[in-house]
PDB file of N, CA and C in Angstrom:
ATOM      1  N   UNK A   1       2.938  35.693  37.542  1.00  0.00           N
ATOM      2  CA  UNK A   1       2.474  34.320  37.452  1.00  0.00           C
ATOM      3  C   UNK A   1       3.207  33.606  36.317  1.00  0.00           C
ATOM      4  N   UNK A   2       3.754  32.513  36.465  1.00  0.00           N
ATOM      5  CA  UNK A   2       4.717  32.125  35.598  1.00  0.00           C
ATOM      6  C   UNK A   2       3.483  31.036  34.547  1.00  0.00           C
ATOM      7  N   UNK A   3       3.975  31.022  33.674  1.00  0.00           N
ATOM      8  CA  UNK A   3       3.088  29.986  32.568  1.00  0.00           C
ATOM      9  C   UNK A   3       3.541  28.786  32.425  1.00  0.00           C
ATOM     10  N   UNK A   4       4.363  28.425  33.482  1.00  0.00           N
ATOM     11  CA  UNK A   4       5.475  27.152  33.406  1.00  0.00           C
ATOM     12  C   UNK A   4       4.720  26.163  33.445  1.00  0.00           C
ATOM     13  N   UNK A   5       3.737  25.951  34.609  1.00  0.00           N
ATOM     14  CA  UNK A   5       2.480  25.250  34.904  1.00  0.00           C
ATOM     15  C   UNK A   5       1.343  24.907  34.142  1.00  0.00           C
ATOM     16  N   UNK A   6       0.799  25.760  33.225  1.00  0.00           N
ATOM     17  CA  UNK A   6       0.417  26.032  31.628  1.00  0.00           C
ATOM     18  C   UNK A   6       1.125  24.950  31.154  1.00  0.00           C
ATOM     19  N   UNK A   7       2.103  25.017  30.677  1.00  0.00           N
ATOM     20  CA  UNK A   7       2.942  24.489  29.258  1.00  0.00           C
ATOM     21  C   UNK A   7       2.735  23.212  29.591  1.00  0.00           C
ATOM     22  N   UNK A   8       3.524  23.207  30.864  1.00  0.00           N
ATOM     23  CA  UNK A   8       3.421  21.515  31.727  1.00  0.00           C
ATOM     24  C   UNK A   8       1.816  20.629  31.110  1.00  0.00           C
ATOM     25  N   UNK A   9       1.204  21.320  31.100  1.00  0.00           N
ATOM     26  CA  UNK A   9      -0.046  20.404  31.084  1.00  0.00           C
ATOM     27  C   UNK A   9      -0.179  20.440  29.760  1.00  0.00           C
ATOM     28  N   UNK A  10      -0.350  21.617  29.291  1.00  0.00           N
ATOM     29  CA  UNK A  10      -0.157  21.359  27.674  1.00  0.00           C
ATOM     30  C   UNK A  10       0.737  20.743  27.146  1.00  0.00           C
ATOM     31  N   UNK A  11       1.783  20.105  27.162  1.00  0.00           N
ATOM     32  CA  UNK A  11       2.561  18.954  26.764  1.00  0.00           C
ATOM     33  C   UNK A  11       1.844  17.825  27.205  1.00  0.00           C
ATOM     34  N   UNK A  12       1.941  17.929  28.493  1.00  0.00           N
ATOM     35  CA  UNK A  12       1.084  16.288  28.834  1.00  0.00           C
ATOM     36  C   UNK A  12      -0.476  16.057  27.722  1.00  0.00           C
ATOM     37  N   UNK A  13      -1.030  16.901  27.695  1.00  0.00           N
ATOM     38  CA  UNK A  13      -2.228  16.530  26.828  1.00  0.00           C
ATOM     39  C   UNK A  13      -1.511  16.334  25.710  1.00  0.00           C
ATOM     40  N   UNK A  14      -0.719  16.579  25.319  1.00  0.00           N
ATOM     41  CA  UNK A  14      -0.335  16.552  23.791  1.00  0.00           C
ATOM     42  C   UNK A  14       0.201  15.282  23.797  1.00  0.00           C
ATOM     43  N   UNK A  15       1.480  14.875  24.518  1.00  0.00           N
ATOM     44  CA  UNK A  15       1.737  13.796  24.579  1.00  0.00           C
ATOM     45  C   UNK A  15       0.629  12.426  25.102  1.00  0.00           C
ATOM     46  N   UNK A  16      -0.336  12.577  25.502  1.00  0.00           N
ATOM     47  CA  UNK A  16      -1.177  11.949  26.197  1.00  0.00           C
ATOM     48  C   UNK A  16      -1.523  11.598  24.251  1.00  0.00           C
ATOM     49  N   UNK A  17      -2.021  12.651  23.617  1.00  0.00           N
ATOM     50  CA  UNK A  17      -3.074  12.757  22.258  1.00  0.00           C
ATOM     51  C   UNK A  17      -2.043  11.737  21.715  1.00  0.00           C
ATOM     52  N   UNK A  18      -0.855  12.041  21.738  1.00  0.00           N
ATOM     53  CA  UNK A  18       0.071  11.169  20.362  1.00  0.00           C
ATOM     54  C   UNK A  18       0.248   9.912  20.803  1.00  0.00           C
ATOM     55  N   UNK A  19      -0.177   9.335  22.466  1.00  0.00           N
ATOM     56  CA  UNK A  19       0.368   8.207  22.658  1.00  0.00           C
ATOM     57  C   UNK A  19      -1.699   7.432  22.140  1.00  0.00           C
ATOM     58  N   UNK A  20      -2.444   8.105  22.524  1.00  0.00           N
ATOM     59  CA  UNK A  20      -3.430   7.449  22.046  1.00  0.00           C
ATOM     60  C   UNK A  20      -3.550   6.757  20.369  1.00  0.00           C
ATOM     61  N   UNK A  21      -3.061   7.931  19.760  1.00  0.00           N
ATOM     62  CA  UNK A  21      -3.018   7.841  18.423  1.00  0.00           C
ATOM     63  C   UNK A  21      -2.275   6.333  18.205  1.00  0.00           C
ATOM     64  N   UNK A  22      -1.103   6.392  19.076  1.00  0.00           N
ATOM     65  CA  UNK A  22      -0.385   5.318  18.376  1.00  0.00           C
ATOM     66  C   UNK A  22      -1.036   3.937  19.116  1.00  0.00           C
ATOM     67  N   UNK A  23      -1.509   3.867  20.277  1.00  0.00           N
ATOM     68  CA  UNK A  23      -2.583   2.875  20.352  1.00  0.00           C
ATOM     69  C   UNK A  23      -3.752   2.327  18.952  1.00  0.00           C
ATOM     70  N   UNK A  24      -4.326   3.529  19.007  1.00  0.00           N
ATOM     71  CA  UNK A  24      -4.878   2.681  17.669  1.00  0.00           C
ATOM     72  C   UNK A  24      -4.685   2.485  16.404  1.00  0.00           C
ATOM     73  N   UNK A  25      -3.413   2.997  16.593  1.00  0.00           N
ATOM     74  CA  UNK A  25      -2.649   2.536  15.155  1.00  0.00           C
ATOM     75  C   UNK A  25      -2.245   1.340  15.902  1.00  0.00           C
ATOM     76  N   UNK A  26      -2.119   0.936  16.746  1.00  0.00           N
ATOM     77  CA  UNK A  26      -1.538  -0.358  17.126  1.00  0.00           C
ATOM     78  C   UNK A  26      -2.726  -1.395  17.536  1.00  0.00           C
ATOM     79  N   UNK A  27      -3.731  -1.228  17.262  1.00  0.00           N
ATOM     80  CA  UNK A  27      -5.204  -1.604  17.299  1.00  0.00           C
ATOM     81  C   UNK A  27      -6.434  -1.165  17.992  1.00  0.00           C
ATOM     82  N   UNK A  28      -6.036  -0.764  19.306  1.00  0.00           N
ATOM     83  CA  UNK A  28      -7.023  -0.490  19.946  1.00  0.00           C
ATOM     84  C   UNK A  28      -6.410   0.438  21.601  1.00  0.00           C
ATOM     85  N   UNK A  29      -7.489   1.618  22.249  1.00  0.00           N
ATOM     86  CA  UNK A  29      -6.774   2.062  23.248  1.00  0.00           C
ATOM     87  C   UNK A  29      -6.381   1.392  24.242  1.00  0.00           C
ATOM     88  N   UNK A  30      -5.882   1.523  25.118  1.00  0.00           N
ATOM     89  CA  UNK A  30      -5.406   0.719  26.388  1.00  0.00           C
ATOM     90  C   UNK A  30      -5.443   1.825  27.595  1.00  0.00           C
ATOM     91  N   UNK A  31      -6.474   2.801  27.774  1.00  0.00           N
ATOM     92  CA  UNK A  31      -6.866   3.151  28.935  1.00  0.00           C
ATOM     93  C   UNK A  31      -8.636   3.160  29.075  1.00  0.00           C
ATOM     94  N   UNK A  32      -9.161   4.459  29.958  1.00  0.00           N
ATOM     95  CA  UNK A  32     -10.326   4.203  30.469  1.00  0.00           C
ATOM     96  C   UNK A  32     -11.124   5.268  30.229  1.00  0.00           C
ATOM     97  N   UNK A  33      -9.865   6.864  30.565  1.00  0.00           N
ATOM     98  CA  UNK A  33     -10.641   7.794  30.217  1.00  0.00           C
ATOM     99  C   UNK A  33      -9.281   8.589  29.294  1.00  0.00           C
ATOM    100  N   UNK A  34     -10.246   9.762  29.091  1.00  0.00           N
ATOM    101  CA  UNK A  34      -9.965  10.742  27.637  1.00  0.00           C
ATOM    102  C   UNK A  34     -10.307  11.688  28.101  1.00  0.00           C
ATOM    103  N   UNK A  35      -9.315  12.790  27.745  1.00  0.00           N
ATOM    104  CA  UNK A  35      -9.441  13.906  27.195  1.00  0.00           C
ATOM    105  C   UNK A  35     -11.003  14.316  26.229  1.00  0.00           C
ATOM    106  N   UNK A  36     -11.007  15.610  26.088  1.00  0.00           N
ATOM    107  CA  UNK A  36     -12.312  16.220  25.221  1.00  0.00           C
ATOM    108  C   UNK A  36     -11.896  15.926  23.579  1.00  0.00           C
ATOM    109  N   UNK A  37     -10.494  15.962  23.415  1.00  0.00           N
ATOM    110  CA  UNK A  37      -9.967  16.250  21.896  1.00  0.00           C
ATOM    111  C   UNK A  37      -9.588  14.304  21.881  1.00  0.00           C
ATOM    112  N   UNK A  38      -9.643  13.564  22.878  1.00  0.00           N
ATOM    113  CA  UNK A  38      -8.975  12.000  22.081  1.00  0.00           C
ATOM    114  C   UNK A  38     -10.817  11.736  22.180  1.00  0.00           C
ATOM    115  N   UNK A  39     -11.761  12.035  23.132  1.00  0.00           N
ATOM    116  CA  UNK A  39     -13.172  11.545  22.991  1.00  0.00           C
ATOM    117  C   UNK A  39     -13.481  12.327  21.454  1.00  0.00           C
ATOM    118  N   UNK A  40     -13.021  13.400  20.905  1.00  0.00           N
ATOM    119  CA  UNK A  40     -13.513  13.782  19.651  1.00  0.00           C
ATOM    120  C   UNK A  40     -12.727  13.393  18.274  1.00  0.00           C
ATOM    121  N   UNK A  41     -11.713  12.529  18.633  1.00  0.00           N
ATOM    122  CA  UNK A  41     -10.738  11.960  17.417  1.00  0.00           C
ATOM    123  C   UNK A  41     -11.421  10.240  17.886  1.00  0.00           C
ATOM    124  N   UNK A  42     -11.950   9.824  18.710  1.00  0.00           N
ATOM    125  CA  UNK A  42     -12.486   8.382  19.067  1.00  0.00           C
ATOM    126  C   UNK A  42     -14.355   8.334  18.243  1.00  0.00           C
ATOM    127  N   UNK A  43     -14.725   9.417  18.419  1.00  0.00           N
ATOM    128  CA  UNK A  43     -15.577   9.495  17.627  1.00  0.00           C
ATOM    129  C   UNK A  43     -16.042  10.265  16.228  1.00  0.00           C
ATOM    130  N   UNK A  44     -14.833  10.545  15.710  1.00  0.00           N
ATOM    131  CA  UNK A  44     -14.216  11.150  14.236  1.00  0.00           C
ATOM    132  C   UNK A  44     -14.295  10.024  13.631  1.00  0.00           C
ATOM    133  N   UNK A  45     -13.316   9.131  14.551  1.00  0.00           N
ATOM    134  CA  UNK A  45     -12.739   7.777  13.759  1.00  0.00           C
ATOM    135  C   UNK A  45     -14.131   6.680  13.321  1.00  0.00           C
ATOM    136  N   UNK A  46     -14.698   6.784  14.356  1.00  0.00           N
ATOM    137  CA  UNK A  46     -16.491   5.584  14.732  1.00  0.00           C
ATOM    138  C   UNK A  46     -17.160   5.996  13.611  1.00  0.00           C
ATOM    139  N   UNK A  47     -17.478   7.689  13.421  1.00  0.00           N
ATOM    140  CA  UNK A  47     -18.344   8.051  12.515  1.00  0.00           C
ATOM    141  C   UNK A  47     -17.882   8.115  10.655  1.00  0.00           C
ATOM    142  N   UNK A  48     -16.407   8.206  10.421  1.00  0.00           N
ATOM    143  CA  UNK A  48     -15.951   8.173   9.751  1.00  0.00           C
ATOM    144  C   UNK A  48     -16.335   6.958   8.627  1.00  0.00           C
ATOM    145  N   UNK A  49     -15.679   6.679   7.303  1.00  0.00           N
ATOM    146  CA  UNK A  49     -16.087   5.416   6.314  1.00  0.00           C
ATOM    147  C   UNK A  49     -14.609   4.854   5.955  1.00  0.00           C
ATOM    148  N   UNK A  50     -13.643   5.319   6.813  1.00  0.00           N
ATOM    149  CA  UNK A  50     -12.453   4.262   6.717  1.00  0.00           C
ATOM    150  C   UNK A  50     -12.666   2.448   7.342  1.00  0.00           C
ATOM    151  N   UNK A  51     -12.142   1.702   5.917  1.00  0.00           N
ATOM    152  CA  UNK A  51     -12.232   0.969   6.355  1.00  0.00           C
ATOM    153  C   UNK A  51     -10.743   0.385   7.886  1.00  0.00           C
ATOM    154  N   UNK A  52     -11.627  -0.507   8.370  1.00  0.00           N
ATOM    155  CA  UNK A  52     -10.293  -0.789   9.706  1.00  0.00           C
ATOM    156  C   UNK A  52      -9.000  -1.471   8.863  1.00  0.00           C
ATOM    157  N   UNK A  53      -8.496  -1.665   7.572  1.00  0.00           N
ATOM    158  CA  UNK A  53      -7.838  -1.988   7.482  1.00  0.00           C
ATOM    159  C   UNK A  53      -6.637  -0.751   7.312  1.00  0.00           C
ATOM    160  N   UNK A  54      -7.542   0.753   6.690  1.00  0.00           N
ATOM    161  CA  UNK A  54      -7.436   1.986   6.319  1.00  0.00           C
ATOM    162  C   UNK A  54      -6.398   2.772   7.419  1.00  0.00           C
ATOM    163  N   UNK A  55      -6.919   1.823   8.700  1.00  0.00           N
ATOM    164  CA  UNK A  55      -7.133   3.028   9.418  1.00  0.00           C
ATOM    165  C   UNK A  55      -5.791   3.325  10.289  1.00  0.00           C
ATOM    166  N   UNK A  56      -4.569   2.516  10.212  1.00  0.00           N
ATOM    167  CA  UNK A  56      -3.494   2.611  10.885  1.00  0.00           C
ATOM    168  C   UNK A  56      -2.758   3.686   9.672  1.00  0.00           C
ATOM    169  N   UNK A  57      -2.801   3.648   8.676  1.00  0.00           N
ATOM    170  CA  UNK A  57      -1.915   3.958   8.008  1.00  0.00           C
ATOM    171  C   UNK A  57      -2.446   5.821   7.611  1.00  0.00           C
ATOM    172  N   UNK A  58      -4.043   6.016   7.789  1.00  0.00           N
ATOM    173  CA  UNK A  58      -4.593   7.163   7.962  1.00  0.00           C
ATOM    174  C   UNK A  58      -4.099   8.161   9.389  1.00  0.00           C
ATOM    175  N   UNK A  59      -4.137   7.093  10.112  1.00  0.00           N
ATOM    176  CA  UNK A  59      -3.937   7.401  11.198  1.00  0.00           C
ATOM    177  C   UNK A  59      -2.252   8.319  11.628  1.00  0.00           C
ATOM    178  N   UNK A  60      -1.440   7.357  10.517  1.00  0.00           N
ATOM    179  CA  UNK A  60      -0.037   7.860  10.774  1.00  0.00           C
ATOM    180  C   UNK A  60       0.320   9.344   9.963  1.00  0.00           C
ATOM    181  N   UNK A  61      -1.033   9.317   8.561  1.00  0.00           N
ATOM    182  CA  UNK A  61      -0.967  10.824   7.985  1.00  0.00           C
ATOM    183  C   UNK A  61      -1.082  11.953   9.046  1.00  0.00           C
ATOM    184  N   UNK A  62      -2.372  11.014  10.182  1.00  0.00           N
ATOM    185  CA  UNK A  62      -2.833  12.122  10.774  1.00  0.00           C
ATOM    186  C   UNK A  62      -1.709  12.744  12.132  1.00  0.00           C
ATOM    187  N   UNK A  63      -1.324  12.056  12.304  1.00  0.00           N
ATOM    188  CA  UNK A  63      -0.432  11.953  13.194  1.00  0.00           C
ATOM    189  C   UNK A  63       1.159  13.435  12.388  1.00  0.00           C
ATOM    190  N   UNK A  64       1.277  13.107  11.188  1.00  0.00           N
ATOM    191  CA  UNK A  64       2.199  13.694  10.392  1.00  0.00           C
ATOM    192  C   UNK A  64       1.919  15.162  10.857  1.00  0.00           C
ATOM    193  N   UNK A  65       0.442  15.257  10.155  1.00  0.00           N
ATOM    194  CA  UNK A  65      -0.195  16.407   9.949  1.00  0.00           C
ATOM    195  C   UNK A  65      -0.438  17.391  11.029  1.00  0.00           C
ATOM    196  N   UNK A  66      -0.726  16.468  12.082  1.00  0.00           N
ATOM    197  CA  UNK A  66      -1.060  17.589  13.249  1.00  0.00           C
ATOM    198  C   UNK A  66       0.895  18.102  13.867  1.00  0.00           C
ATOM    199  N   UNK A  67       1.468  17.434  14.145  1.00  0.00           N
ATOM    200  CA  UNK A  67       2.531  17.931  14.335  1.00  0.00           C
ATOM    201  C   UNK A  67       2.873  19.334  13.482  1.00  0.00           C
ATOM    202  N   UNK A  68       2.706  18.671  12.557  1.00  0.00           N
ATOM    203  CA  UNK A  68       2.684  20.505  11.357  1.00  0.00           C
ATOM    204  C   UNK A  68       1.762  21.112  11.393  1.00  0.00           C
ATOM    205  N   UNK A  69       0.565  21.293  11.133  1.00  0.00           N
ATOM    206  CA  UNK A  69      -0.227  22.068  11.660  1.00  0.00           C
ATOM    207  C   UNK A  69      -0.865  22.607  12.880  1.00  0.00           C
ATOM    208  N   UNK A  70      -0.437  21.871  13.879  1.00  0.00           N
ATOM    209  CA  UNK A  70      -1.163  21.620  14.783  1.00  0.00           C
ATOM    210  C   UNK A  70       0.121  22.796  16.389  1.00  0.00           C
ATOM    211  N   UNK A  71       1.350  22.682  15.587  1.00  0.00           N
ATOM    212  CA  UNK A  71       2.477  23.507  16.066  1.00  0.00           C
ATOM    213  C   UNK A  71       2.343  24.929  16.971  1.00  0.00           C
ATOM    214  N   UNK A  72       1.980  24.729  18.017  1.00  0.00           N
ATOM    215  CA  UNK A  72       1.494  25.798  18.997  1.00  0.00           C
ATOM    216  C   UNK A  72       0.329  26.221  19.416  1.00  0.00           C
ATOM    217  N   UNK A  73      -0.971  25.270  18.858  1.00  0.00           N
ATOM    218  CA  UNK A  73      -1.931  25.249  19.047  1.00  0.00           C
ATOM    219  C   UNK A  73      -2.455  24.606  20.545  1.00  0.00           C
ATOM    220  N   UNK A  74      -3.310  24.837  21.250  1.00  0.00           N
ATOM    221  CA  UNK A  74      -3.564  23.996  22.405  1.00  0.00           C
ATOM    222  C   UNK A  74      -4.252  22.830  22.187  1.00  0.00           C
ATOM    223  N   UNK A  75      -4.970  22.589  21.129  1.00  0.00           N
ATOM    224  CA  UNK A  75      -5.654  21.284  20.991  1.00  0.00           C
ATOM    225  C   UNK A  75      -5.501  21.223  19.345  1.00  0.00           C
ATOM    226  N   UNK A  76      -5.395  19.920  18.945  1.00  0.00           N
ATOM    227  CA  UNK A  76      -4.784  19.430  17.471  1.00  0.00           C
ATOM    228  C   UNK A  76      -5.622  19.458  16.667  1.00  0.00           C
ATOM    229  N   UNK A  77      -5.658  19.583  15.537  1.00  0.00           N
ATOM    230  CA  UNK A  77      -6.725  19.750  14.778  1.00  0.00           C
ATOM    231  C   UNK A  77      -7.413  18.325  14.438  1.00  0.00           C
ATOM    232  N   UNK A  78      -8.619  18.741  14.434  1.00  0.00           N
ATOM    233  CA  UNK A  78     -10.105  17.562  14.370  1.00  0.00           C
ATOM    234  C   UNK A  78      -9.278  16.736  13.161  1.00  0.00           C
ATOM    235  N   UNK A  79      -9.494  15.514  13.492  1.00  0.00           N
ATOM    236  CA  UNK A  79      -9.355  14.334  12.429  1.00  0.00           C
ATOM    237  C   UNK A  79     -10.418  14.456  11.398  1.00  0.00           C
ATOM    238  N   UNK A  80     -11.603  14.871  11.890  1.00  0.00           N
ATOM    239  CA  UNK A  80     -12.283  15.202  10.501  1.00  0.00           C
ATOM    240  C   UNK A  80     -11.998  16.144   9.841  1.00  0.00           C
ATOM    241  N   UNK A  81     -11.222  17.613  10.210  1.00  0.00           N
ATOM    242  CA  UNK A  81     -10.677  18.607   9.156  1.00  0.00           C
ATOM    243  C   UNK A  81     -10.067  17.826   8.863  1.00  0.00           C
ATOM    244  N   UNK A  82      -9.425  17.125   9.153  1.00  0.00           N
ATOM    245  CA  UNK A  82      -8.147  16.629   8.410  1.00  0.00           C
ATOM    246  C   UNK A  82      -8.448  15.241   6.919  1.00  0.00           C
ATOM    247  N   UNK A  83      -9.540  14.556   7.130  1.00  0.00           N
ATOM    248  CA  UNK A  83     -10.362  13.590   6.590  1.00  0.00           C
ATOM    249  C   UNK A  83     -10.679  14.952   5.366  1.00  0.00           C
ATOM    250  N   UNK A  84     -11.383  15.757   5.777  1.00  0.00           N
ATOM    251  CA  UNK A  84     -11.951  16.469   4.296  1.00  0.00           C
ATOM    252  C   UNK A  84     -10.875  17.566   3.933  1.00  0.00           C
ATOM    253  N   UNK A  85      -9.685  17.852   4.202  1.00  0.00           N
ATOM    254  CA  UNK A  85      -8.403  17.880   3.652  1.00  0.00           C
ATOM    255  C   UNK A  85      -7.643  17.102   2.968  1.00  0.00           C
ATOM    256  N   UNK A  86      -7.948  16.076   3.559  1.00  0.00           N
ATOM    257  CA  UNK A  86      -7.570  14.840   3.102  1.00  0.00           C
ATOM    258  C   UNK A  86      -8.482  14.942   1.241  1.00  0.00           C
ATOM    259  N   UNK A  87      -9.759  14.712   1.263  1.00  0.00           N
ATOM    260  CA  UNK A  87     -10.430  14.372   0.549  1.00  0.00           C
ATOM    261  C   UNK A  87     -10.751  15.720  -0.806  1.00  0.00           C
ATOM    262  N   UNK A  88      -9.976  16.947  -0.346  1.00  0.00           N
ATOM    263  CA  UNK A  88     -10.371  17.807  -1.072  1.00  0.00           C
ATOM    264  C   UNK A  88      -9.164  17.943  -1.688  1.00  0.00           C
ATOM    265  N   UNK A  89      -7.936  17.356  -1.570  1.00  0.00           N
ATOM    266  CA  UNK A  89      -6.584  16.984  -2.292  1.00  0.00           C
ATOM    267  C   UNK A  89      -7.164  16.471  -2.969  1.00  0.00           C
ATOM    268  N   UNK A  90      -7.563  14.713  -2.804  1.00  0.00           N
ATOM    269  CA  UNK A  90      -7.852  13.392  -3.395  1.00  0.00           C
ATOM    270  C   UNK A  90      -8.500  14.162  -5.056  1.00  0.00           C
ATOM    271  N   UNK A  91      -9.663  14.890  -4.611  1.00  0.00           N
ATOM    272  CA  UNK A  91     -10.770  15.415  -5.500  1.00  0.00           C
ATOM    273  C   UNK A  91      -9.836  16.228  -6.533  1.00  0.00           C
ATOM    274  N   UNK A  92      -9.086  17.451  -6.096  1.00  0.00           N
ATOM    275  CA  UNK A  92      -8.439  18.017  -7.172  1.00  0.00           C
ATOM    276  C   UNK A  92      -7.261  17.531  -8.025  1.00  0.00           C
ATOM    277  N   UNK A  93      -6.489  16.677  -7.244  1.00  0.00           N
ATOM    278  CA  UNK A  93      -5.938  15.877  -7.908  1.00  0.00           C
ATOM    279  C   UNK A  93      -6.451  15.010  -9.103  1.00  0.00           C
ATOM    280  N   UNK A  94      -7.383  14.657  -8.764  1.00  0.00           N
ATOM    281  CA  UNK A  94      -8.394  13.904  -9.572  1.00  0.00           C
ATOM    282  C   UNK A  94      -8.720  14.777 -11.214  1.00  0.00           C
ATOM    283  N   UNK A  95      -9.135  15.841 -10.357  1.00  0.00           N
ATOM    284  CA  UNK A  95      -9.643  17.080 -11.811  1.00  0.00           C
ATOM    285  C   UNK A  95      -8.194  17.615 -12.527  1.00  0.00           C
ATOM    286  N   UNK A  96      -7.063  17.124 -11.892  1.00  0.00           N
ATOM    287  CA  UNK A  96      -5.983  17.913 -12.402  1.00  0.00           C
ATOM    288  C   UNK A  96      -5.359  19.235 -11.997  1.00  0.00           C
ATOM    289  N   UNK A  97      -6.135  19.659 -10.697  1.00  0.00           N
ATOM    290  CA  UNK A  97      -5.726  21.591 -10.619  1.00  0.00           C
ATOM    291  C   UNK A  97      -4.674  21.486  -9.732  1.00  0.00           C
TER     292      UNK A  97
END
């Protein structure tokens, strides 16, 4: 059984994830339905305390980040790991370590 068919779709979701992303970095989505992982980065973002002015330029960290971390994984890592990654830098930086 070849995994060719596999990959195929796993790119398309992936590419599907990065073109959403750049929708709302570009303000808002422009389809109807979602995936399980863009319905859980659509409501990362809702529940989140970025302000909307925040949120294109968060958005492009996040975008950075999952490409690197996210590198062979089948689904990208949660925008909220990434929010309290985000925030647990911010913090030690802060203390100096």
């Amino acid at each position: 059984m070849s995994a060719l068919p596999y990959l195929n779709e796993l790119h398309t979701e992936w590419l599907s994830y990065f073109q959403l992303i750049q929708e709302l970095i570009d303000g808002a989505a422009q389809r109807h339905t979602f995936s399980q992982p863009e319905l859980d980065l659509m409501l990362d973002l809702e529940v989140s305390r970025l302000r909307k002015s925040s949120r294109p330029e968060v958005l492009r960290r996040y975008l950075r980040f999952i490409h690197v971390e996210s590198t062979g994984a089948e689904q990208p890592a949660r925008f909220s790991a990434f929010m309290e990654s985000e925030n647990l830098h911010r913090r030690a930086a802060k203390s100096g370590h």
